[in-house]
PDB file of N, CA and C in Angstrom:
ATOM      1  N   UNK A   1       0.818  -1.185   0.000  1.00  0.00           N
ATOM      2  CA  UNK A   1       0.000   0.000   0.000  1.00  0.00           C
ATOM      3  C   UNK A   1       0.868   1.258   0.000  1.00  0.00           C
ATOM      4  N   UNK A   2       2.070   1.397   0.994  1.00  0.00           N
ATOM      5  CA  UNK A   2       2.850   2.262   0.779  1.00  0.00           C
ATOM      6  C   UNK A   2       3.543   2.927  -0.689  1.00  0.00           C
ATOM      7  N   UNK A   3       3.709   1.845  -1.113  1.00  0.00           N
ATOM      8  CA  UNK A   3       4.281   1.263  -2.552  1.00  0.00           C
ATOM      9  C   UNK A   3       3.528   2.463  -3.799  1.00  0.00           C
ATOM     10  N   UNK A   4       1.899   1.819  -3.536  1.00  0.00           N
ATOM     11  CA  UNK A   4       0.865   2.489  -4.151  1.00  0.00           C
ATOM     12  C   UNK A   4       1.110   4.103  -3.552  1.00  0.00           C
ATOM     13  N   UNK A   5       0.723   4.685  -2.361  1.00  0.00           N
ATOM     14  CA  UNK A   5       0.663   6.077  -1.822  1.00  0.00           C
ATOM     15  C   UNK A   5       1.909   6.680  -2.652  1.00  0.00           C
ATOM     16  N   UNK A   6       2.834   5.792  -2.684  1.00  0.00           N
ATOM     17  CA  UNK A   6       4.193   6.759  -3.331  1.00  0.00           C
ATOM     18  C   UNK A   6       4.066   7.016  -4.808  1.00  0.00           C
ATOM     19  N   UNK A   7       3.834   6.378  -5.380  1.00  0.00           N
ATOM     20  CA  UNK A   7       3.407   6.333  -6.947  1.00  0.00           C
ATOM     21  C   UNK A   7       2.139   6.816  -7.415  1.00  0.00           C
ATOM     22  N   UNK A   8       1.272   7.449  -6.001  1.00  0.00           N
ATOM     23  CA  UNK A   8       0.653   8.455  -6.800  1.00  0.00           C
ATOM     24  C   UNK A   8       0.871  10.193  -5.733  1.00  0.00           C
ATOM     25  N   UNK A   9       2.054   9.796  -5.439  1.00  0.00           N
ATOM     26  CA  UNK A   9       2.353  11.273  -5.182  1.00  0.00           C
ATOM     27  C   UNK A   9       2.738  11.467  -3.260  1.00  0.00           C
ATOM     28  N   UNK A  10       2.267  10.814  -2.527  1.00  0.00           N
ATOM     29  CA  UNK A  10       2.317  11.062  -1.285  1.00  0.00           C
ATOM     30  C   UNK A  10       4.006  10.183  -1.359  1.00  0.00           C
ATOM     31  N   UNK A  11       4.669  11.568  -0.397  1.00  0.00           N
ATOM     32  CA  UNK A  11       5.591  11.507  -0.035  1.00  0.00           C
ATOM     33  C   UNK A  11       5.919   9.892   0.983  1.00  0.00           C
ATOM     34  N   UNK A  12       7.328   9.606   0.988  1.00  0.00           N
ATOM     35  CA  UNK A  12       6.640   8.119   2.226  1.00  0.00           C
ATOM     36  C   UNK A  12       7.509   8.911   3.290  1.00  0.00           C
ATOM     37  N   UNK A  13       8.019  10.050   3.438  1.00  0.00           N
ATOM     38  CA  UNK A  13       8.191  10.525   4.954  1.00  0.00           C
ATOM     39  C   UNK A  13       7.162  10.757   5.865  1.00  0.00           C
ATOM     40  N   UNK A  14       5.818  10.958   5.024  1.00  0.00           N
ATOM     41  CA  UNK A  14       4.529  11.202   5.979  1.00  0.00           C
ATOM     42  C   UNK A  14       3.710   9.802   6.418  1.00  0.00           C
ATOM     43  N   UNK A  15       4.490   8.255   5.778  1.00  0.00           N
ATOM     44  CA  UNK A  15       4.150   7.153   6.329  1.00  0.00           C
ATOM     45  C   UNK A  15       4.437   6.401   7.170  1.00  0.00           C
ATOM     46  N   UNK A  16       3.797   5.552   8.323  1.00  0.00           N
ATOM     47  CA  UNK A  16       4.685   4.605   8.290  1.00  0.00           C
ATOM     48  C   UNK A  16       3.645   3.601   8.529  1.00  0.00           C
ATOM     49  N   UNK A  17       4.425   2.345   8.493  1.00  0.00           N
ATOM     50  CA  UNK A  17       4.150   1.179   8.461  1.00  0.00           C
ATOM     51  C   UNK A  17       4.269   0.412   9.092  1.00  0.00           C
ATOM     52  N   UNK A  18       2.847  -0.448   9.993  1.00  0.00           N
ATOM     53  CA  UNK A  18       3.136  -0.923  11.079  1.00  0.00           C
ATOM     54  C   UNK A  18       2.638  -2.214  11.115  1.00  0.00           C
ATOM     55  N   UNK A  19       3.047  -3.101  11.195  1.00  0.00           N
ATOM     56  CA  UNK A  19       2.629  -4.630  11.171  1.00  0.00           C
ATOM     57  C   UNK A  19       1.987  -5.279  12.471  1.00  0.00           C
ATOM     58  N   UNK A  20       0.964  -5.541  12.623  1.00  0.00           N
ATOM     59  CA  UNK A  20       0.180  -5.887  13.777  1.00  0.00           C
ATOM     60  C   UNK A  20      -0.485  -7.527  14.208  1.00  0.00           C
ATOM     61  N   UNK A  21      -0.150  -7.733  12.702  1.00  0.00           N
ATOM     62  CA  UNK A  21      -1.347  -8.863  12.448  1.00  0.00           C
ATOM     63  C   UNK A  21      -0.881  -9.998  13.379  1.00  0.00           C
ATOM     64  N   UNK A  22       0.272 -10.250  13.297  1.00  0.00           N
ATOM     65  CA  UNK A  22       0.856 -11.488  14.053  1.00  0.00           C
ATOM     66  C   UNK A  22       0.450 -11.526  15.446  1.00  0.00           C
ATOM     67  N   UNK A  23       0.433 -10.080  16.234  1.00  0.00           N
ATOM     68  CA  UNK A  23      -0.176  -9.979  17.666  1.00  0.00           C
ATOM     69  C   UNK A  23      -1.830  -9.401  17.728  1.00  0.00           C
ATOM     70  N   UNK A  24      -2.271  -9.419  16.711  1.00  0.00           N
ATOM     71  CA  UNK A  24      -3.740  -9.177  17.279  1.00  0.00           C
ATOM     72  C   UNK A  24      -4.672  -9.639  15.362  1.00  0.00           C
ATOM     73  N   UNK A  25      -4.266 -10.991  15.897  1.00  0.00           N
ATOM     74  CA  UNK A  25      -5.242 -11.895  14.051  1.00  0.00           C
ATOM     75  C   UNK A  25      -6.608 -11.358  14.661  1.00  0.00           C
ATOM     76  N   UNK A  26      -7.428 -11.173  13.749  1.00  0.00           N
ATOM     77  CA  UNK A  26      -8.732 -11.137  14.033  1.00  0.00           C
ATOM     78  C   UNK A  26      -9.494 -12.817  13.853  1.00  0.00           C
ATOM     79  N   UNK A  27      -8.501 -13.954  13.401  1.00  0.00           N
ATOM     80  CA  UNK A  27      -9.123 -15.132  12.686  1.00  0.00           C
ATOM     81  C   UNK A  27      -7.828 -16.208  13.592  1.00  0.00           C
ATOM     82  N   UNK A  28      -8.025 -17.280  13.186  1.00  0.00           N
ATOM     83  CA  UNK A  28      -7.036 -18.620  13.540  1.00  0.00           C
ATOM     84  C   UNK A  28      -6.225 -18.392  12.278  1.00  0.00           C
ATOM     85  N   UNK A  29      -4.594 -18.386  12.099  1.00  0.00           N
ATOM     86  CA  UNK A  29      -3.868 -18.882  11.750  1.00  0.00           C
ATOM     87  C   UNK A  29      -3.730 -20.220  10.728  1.00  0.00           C
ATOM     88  N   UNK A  30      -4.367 -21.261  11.595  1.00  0.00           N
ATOM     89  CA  UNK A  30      -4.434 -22.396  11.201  1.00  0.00           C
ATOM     90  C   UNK A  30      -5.136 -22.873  10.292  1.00  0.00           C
ATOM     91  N   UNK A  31      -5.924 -21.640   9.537  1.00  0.00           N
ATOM     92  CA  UNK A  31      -7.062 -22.388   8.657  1.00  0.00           C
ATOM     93  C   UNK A  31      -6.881 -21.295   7.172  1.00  0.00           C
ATOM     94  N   UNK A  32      -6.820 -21.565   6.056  1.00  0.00           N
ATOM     95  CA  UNK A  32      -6.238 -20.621   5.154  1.00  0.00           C
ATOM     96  C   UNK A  32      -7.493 -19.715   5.211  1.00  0.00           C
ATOM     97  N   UNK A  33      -8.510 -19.864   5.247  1.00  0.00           N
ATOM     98  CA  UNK A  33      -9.648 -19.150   5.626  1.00  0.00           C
ATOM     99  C   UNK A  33      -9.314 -18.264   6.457  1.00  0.00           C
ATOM    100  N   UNK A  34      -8.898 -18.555   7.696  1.00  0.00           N
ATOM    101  CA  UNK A  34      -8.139 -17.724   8.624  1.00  0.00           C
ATOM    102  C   UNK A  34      -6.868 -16.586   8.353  1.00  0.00           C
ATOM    103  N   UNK A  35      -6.096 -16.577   7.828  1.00  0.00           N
ATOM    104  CA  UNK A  35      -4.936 -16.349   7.170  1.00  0.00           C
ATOM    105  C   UNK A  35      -5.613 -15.386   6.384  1.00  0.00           C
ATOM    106  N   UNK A  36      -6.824 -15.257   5.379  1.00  0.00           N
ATOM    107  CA  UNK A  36      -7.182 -14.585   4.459  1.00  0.00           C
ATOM    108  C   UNK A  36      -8.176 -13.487   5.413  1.00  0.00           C
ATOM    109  N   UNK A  37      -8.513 -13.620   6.431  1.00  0.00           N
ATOM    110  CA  UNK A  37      -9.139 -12.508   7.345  1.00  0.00           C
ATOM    111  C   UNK A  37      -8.257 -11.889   7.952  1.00  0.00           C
ATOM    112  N   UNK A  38      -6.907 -12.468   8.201  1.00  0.00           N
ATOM    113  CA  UNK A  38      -5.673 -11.539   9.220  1.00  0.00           C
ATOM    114  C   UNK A  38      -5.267 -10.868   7.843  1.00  0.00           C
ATOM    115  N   UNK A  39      -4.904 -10.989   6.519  1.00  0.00           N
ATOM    116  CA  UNK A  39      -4.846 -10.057   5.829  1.00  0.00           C
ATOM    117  C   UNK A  39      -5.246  -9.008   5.637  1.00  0.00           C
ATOM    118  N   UNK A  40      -5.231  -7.478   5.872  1.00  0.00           N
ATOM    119  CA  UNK A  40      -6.091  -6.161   6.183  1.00  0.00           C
ATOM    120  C   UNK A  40      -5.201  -5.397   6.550  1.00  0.00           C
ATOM    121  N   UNK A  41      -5.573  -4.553   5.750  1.00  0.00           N
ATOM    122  CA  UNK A  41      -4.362  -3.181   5.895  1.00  0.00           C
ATOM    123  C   UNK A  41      -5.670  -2.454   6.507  1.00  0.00           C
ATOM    124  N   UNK A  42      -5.257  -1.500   7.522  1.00  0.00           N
ATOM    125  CA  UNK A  42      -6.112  -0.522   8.036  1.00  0.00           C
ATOM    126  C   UNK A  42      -5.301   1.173   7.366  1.00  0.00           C
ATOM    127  N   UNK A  43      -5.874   2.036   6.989  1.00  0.00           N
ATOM    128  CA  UNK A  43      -5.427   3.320   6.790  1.00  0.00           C
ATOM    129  C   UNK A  43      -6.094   4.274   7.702  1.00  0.00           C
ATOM    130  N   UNK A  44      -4.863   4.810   8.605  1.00  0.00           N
ATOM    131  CA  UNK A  44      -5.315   6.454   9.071  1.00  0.00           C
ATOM    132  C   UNK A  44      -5.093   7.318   8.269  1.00  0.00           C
ATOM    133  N   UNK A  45      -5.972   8.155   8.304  1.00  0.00           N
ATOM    134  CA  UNK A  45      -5.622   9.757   7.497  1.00  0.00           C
ATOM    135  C   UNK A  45      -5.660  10.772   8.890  1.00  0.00           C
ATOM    136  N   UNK A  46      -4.540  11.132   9.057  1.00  0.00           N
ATOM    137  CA  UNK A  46      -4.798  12.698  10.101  1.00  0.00           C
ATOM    138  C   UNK A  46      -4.404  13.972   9.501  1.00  0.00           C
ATOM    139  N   UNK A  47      -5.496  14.988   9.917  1.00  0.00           N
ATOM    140  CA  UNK A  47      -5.406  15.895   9.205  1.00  0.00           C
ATOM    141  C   UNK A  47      -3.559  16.814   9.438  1.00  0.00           C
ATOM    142  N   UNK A  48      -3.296  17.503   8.596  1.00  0.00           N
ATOM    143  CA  UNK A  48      -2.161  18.260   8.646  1.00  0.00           C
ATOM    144  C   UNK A  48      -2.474  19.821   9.410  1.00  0.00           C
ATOM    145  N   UNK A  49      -3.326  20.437   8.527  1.00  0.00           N
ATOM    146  CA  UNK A  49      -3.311  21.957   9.305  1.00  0.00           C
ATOM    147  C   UNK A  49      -4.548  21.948  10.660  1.00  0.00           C
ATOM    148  N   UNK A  50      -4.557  21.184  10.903  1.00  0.00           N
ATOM    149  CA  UNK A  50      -5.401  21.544  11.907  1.00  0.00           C
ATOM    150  C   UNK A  50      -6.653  22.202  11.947  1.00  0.00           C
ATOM    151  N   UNK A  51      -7.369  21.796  10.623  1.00  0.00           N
ATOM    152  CA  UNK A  51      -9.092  22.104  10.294  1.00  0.00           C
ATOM    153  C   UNK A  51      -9.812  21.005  10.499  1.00  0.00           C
ATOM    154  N   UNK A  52     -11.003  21.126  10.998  1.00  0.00           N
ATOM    155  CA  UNK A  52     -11.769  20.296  10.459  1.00  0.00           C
ATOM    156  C   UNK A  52     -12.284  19.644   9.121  1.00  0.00           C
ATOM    157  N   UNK A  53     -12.699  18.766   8.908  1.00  0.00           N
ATOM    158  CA  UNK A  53     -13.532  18.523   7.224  1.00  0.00           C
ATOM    159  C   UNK A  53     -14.841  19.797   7.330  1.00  0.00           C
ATOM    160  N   UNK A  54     -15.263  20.348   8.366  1.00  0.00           N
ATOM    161  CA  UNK A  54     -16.657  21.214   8.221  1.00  0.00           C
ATOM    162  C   UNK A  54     -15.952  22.203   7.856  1.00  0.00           C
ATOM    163  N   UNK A  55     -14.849  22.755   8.665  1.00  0.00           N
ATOM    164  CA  UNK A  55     -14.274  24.351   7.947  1.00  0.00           C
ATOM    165  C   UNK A  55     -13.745  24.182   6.563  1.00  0.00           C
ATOM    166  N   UNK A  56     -13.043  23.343   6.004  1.00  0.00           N
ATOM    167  CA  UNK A  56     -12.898  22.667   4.798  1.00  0.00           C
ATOM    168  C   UNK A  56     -14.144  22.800   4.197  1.00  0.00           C
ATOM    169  N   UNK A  57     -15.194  22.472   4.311  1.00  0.00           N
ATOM    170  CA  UNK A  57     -16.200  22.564   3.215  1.00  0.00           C
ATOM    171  C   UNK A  57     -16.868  24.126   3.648  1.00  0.00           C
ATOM    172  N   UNK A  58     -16.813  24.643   4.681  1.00  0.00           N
ATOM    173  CA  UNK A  58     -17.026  25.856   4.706  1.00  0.00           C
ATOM    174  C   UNK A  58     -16.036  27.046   3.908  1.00  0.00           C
ATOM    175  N   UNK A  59     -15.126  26.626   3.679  1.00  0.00           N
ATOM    176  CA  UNK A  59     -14.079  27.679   3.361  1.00  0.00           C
ATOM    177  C   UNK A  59     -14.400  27.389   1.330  1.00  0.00           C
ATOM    178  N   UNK A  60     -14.844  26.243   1.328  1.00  0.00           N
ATOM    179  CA  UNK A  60     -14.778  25.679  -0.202  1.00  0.00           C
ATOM    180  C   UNK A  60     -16.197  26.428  -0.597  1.00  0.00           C
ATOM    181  N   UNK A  61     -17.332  26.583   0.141  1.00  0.00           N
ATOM    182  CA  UNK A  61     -18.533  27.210  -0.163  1.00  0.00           C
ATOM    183  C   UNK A  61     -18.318  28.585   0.118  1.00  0.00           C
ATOM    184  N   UNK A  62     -17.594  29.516   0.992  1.00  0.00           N
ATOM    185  CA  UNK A  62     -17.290  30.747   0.630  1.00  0.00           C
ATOM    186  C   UNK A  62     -16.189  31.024  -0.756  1.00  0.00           C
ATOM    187  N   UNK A  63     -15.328  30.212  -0.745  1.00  0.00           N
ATOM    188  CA  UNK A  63     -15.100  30.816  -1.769  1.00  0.00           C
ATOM    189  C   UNK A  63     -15.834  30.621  -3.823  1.00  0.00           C
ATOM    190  N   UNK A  64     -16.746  29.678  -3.489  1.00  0.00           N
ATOM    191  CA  UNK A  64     -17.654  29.187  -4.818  1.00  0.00           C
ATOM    192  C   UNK A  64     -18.963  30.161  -4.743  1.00  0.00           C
ATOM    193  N   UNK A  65     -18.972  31.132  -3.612  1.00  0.00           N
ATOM    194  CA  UNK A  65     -20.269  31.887  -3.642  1.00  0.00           C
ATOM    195  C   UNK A  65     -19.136  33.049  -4.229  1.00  0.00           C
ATOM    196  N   UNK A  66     -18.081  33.577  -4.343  1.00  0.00           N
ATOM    197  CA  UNK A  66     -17.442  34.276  -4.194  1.00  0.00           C
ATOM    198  C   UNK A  66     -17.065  34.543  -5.898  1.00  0.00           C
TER     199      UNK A  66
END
């Protein structure tokens, strides 16, 4: 996934990458069924400047009335 974020533009100093699965499977190990549910990448997004998504769409509707 990192791989992907970089090749379409996100820097990978703003990533990182953390491997979890081995200490918290959501499934058994033992069953390939299992194995195919501990597979799962989770993504955070945190914001950078310190807005909300509402002032973000507020600031995007003042300036389209504008």
């Amino acid at each position: 996934m990192v791989h992907r974020f970089t090749r379409a533009g996100v820097d990978p100093l703003r990533m990182e990458i953390i491997g979890l699965g081995e200490y918290y499977p959501v499934a058994d190990n033992a069953t390939a069924e299992g194995r195919d549910r501990n597979r799962r990448v989770t993504i955070v997004v945190l914001q950078q400047n310190g807005h909300d998504s509402s002032d973000r769409r507020r600031e995007d509707a003042d300036t389209a009335v504008r």
